[in-house]
Structure formats: structure tokens, C-alpha cells
N, C-alpha and C. Protein backbone atom coordinates (compact mmCIF):
# COMPACT_ATOMS: atom_id res chain seq x y z
N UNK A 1 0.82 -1.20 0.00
CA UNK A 1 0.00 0.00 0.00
C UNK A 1 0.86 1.26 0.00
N UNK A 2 1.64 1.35 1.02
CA UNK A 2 2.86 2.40 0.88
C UNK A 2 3.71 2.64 -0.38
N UNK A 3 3.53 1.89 -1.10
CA UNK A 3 4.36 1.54 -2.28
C UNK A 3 3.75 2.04 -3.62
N UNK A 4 2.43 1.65 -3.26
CA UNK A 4 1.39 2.26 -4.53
C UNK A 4 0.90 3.47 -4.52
N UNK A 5 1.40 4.22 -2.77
CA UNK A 5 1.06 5.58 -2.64
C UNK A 5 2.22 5.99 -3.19
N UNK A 6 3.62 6.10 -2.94
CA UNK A 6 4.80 6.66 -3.67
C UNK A 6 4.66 6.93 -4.62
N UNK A 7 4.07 5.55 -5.91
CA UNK A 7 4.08 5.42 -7.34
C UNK A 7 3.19 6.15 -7.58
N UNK A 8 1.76 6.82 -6.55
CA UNK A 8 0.79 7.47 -7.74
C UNK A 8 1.42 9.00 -6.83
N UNK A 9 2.16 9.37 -5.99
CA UNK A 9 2.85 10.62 -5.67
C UNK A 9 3.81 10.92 -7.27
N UNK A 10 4.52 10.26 -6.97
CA UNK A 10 5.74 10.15 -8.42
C UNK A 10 4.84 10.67 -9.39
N UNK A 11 3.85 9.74 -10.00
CA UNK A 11 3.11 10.21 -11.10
C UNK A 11 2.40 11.24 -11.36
N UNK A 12 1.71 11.96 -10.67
CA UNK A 12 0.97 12.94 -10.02
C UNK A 12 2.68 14.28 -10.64
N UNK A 13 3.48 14.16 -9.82
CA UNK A 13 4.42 15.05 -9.80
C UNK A 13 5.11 14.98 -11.10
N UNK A 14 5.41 13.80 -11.88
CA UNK A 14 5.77 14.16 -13.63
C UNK A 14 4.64 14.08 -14.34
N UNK A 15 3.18 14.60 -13.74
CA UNK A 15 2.29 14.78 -14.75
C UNK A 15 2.27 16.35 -14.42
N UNK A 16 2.38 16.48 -13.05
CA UNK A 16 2.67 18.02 -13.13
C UNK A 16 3.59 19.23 -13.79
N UNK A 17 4.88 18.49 -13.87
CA UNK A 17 5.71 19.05 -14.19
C UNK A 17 5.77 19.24 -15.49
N UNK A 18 5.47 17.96 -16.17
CA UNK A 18 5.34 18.19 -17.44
C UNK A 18 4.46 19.05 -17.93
N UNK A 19 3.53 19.20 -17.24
CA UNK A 19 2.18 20.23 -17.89
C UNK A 19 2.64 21.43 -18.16
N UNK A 20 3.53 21.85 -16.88
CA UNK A 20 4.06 23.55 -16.78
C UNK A 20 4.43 23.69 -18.22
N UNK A 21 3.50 25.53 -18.61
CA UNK A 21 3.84 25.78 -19.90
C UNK A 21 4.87 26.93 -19.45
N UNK A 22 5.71 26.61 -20.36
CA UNK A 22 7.32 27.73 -20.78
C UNK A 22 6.71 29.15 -20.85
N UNK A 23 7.33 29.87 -19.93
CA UNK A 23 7.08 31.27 -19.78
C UNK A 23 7.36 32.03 -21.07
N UNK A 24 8.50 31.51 -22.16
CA UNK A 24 9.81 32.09 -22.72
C UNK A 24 8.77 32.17 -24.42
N UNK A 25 9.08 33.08 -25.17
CA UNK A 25 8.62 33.10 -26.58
C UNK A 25 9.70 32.49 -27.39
N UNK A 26 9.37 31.99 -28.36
CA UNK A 26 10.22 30.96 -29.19
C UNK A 26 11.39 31.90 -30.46
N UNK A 27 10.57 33.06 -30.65
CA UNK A 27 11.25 33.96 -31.48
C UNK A 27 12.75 34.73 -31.12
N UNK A 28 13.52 34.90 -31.93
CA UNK A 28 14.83 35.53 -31.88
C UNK A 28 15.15 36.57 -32.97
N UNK A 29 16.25 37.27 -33.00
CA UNK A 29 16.53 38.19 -33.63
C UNK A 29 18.07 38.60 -33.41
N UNK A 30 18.72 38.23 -34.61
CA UNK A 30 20.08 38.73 -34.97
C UNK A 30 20.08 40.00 -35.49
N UNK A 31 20.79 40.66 -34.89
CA UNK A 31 20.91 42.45 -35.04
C UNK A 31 22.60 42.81 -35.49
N UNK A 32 22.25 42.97 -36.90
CA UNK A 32 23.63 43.53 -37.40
C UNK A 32 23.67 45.25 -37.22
N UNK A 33 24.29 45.56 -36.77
CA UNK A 33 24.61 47.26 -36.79
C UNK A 33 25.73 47.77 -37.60
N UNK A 34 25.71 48.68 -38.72
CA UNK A 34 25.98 49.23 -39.49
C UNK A 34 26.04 50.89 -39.54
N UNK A 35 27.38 51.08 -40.41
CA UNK A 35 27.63 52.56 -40.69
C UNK A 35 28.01 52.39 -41.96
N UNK A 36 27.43 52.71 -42.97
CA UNK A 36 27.97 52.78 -44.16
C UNK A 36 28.14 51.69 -44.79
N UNK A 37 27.73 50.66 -44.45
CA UNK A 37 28.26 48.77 -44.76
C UNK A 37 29.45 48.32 -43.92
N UNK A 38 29.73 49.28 -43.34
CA UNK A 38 30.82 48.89 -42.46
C UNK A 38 30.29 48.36 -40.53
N UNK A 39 30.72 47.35 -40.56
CA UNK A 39 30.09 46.81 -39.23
C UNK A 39 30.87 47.57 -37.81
N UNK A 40 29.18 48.01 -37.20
CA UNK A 40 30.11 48.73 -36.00
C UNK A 40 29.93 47.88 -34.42
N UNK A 41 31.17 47.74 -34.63
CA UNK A 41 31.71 46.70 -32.96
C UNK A 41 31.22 47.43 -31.71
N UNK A 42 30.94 46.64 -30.43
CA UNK A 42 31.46 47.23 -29.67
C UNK A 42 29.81 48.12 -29.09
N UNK A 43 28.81 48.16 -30.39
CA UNK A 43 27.48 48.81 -29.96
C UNK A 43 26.61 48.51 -29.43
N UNK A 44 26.16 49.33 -28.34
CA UNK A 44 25.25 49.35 -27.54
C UNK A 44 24.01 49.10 -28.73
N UNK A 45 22.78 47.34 -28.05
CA UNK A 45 21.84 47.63 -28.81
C UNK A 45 21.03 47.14 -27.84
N UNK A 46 19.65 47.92 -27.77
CA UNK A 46 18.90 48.02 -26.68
C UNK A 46 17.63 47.33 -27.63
N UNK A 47 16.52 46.40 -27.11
CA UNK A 47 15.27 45.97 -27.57
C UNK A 47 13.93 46.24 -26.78
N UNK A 48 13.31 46.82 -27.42
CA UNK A 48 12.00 47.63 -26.58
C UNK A 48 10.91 47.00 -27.10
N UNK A 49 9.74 46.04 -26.68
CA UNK A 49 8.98 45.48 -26.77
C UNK A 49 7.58 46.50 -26.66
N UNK A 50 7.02 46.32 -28.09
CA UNK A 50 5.68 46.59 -27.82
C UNK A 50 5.46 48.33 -28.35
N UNK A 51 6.30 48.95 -29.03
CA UNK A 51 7.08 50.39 -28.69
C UNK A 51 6.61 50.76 -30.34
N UNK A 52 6.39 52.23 -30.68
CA UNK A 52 6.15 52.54 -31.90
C UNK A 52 7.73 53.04 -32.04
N UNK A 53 8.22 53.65 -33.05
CA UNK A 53 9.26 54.21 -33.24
C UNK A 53 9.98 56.03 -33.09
N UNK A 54 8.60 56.03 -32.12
CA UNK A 54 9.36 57.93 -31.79
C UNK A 54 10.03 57.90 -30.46
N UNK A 55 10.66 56.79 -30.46
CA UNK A 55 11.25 56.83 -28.74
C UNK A 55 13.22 57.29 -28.90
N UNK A 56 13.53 57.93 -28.05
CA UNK A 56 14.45 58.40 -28.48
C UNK A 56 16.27 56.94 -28.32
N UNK A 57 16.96 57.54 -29.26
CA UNK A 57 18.05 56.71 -28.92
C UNK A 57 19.28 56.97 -28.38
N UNK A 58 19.62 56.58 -27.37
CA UNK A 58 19.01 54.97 -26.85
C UNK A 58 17.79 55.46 -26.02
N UNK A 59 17.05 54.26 -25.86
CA UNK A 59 15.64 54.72 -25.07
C UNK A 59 15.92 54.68 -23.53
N UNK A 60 15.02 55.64 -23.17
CA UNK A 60 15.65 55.45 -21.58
C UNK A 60 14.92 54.34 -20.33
N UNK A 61 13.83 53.05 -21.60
CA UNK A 61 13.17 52.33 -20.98
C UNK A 61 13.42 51.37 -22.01
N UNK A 62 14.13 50.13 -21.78
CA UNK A 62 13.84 49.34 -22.76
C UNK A 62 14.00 47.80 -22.48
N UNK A 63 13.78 46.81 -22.74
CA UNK A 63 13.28 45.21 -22.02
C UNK A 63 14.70 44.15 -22.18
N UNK A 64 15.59 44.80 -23.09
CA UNK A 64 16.32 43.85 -23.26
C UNK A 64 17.95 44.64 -23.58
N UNK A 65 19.16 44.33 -23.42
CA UNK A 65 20.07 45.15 -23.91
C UNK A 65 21.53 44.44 -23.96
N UNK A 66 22.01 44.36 -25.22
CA UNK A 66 22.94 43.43 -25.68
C UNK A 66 24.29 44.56 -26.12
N UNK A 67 25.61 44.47 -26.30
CA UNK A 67 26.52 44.43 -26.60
C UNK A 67 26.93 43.77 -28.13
N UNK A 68 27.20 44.65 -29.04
CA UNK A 68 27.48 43.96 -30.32
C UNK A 68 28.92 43.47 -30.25
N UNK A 69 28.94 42.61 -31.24
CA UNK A 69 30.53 41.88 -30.66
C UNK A 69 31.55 42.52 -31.77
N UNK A 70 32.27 41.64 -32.29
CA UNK A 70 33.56 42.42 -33.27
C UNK A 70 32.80 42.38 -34.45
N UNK A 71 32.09 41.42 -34.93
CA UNK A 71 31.09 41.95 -36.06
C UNK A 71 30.31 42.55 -36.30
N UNK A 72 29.95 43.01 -35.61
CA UNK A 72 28.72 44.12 -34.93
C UNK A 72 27.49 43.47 -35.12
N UNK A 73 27.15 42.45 -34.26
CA UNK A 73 26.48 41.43 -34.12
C UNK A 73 25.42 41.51 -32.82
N UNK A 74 24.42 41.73 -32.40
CA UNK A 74 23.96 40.88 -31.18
C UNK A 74 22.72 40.24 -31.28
N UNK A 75 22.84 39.30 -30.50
CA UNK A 75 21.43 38.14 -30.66
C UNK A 75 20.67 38.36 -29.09
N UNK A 76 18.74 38.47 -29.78
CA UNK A 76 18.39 38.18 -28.90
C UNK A 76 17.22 37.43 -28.86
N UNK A 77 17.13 36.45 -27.93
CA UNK A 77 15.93 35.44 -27.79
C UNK A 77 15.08 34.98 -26.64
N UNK A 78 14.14 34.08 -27.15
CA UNK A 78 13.38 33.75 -26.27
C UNK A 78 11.95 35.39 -26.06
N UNK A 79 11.89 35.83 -27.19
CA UNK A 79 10.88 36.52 -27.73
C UNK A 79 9.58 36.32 -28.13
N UNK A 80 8.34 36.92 -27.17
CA UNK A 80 7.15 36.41 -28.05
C UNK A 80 6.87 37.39 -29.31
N UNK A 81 5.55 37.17 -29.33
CA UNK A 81 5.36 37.30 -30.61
C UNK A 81 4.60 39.01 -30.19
N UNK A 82 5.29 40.02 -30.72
CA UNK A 82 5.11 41.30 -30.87
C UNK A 82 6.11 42.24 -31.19
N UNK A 83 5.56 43.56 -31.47
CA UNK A 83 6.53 44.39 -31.81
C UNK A 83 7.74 44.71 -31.57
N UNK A 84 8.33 44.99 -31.98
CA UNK A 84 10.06 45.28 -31.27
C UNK A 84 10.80 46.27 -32.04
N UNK A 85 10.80 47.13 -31.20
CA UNK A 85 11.80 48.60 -31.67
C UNK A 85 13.54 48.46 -31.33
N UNK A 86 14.30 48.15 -31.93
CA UNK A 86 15.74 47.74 -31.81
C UNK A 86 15.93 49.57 -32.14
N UNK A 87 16.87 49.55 -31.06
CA UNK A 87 17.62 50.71 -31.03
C UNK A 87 19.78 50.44 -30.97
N UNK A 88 20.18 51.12 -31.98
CA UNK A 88 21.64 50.81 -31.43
C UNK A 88 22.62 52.36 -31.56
N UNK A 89 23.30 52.32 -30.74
CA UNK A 89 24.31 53.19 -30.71
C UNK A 89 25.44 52.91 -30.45
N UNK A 90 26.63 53.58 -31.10
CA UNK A 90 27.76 52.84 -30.71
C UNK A 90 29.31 53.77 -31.74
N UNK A 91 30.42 53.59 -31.29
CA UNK A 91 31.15 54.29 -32.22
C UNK A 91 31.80 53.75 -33.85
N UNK A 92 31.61 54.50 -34.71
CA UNK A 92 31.91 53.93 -35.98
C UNK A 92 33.37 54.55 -36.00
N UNK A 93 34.54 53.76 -36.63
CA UNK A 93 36.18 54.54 -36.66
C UNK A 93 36.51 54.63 -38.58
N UNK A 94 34.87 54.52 -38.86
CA UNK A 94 34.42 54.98 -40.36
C UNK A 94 34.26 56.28 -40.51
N UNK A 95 33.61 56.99 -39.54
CA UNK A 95 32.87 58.27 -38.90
C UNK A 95 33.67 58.61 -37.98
N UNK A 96 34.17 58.26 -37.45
CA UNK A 96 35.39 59.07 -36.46
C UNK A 96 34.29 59.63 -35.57
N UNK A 97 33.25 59.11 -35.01
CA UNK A 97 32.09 59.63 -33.99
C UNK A 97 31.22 58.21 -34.08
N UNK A 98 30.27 59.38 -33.13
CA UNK A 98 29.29 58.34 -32.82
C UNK A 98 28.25 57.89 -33.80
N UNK A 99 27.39 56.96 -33.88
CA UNK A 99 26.49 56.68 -34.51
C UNK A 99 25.48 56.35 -33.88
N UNK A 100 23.90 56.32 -34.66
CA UNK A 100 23.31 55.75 -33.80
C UNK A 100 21.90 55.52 -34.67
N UNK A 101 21.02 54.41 -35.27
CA UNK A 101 19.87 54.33 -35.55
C UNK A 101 19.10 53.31 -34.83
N UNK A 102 17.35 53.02 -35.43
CA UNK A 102 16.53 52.34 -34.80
C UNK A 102 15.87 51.87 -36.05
N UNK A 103 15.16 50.52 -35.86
CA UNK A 103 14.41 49.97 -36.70
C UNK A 103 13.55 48.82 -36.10
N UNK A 104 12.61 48.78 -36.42
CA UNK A 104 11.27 48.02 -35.74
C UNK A 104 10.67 47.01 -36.74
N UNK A 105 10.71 45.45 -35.72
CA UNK A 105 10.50 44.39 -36.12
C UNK A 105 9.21 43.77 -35.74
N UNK A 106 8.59 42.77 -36.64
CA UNK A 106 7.38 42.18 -35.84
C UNK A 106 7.95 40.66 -35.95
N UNK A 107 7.62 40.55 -34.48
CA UNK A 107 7.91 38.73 -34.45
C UNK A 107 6.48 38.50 -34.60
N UNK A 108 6.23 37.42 -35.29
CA UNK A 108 5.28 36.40 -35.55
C UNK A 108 4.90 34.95 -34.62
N UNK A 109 4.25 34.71 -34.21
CA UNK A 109 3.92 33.27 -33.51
C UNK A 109 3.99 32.19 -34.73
N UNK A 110 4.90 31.42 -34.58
CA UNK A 110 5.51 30.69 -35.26
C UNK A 110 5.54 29.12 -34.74
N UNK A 111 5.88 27.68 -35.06
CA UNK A 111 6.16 27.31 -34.59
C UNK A 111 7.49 26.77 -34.79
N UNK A 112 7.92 26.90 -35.64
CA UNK A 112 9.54 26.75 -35.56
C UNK A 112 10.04 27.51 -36.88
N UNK A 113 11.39 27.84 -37.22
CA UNK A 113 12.04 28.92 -37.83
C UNK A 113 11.70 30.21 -37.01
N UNK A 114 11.53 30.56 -36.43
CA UNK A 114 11.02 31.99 -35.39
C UNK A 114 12.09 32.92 -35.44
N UNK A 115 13.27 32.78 -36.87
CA UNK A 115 14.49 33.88 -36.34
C UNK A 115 14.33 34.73 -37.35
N UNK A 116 15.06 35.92 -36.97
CA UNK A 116 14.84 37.14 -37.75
C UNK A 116 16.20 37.92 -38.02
N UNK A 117 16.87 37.90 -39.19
CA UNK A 117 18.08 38.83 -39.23
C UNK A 117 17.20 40.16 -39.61
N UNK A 118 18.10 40.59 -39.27
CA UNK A 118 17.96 42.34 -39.29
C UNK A 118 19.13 43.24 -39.43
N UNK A 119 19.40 44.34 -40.24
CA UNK A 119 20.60 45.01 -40.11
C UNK A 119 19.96 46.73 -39.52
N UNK A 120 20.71 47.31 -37.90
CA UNK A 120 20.20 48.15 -38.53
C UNK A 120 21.27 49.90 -38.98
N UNK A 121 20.75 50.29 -39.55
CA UNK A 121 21.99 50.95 -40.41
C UNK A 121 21.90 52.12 -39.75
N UNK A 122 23.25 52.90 -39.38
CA UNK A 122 23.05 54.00 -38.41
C UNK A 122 23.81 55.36 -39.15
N UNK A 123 23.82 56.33 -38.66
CA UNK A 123 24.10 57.57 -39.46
C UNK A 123 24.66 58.53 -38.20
């Protein structure tokens, strides 16, 4: 009897666990940052969920915020499915200054492929 209570505890607890649905959105987004075609390293790129595009850059509220690498690269995931205003700033040694643009993405509810390149080109 003790034995058959364990086994329907056990079961009970990986029927639970398994049920739990994933907080996380399936969508991602590779963010190339650009000056001229020239990739800028090193930039601040901030992701603002849900956001039209008159917010200033960089925004002084925003949900997510990545570091571009030597390619001027940053990835971000685990995104649901809505708007997204990518903001980046950062220095170009094309421009001998700063740079800085924004460009706004829609993730889609998907069930698999959910990624999104994007470049965004700054001035």
C-alpha cells in the first residue's frame, strides 16, 4: 500500500511538471549594426517590446540590452510574438564619432524557424 502511494505521488508530480507551460517566446533576432556597410563593434543595442518608433536613442526604458561583438552582431531570444523597436548606438572609426539608428521588427507566432536577421543601419 505504501508503495502504490509513492508510485501514484511520483506520477501525479511528472504529470505536473510536465504540464508547466514555458514562460519564454520561441522567437529571436540577430541584429547587425551598421555605418555605411561597415560593421560597427562594440554597440550598444537596446530591444524595446511593444514600442512605436518615436522613442528616443538609446531609449531610456527598454526590455532587453545586448553588446554587439567584433562583427557588430547581437542576438536576442526567447521573444514572443510582438513588436520590437531595436535601437543601437555605438562608435563607428568609419565616422570618427558616434552613430546611432533604430528599426522596428514584428515577431510572428511561429512554430519553428522563429528567427529574424535584421541590419540596422546608423548615421
Amino acid at each position: 500500500m505504501k508503495l502504490l502511494r509513492h508510485i501514484l505521488i511520483l506520477l501525479l508530480s511528472i504529470i505536473f511538471i510536465a504540464s508547466c507551460k514555458k514562460e519564454e517566446g520561441n522567437g529571436s533576432i540577430l541584429v547587425t549594426v551598421k555605418y555605411n556597410g561597415y560593421s560597427v563593434e562594440q554597440a550598444s543595442v537596446y530591444l524595446e517590446r511593444g514600442n512605436d518608433t518615436t522613442s528616443a536613442v538609446p531609449p531610456t526604458r527598454f526590455d532587453k540590452q545586448q553588446g554587439s561583438d567584433a562583427i557588430g552582431q547581437a542576438y536576442f531570444d526567447n521573444l514572443h510574438p510582438d513588436t520590437y523597436t531595436i535601437f543601437a548606438k555605438g562608435y563607428s572609426q568609419q565616422k570618427g564619432g558616434q552613430v546611432k539608428g533604430k528599426i522596428t521588427v514584428i515577431v510572428k507566432e511561429r512554430f519553428r524557424q522563429n528567427e529574424y536577421d535584421v541590419t540596422v543601419n546608423t548615421n
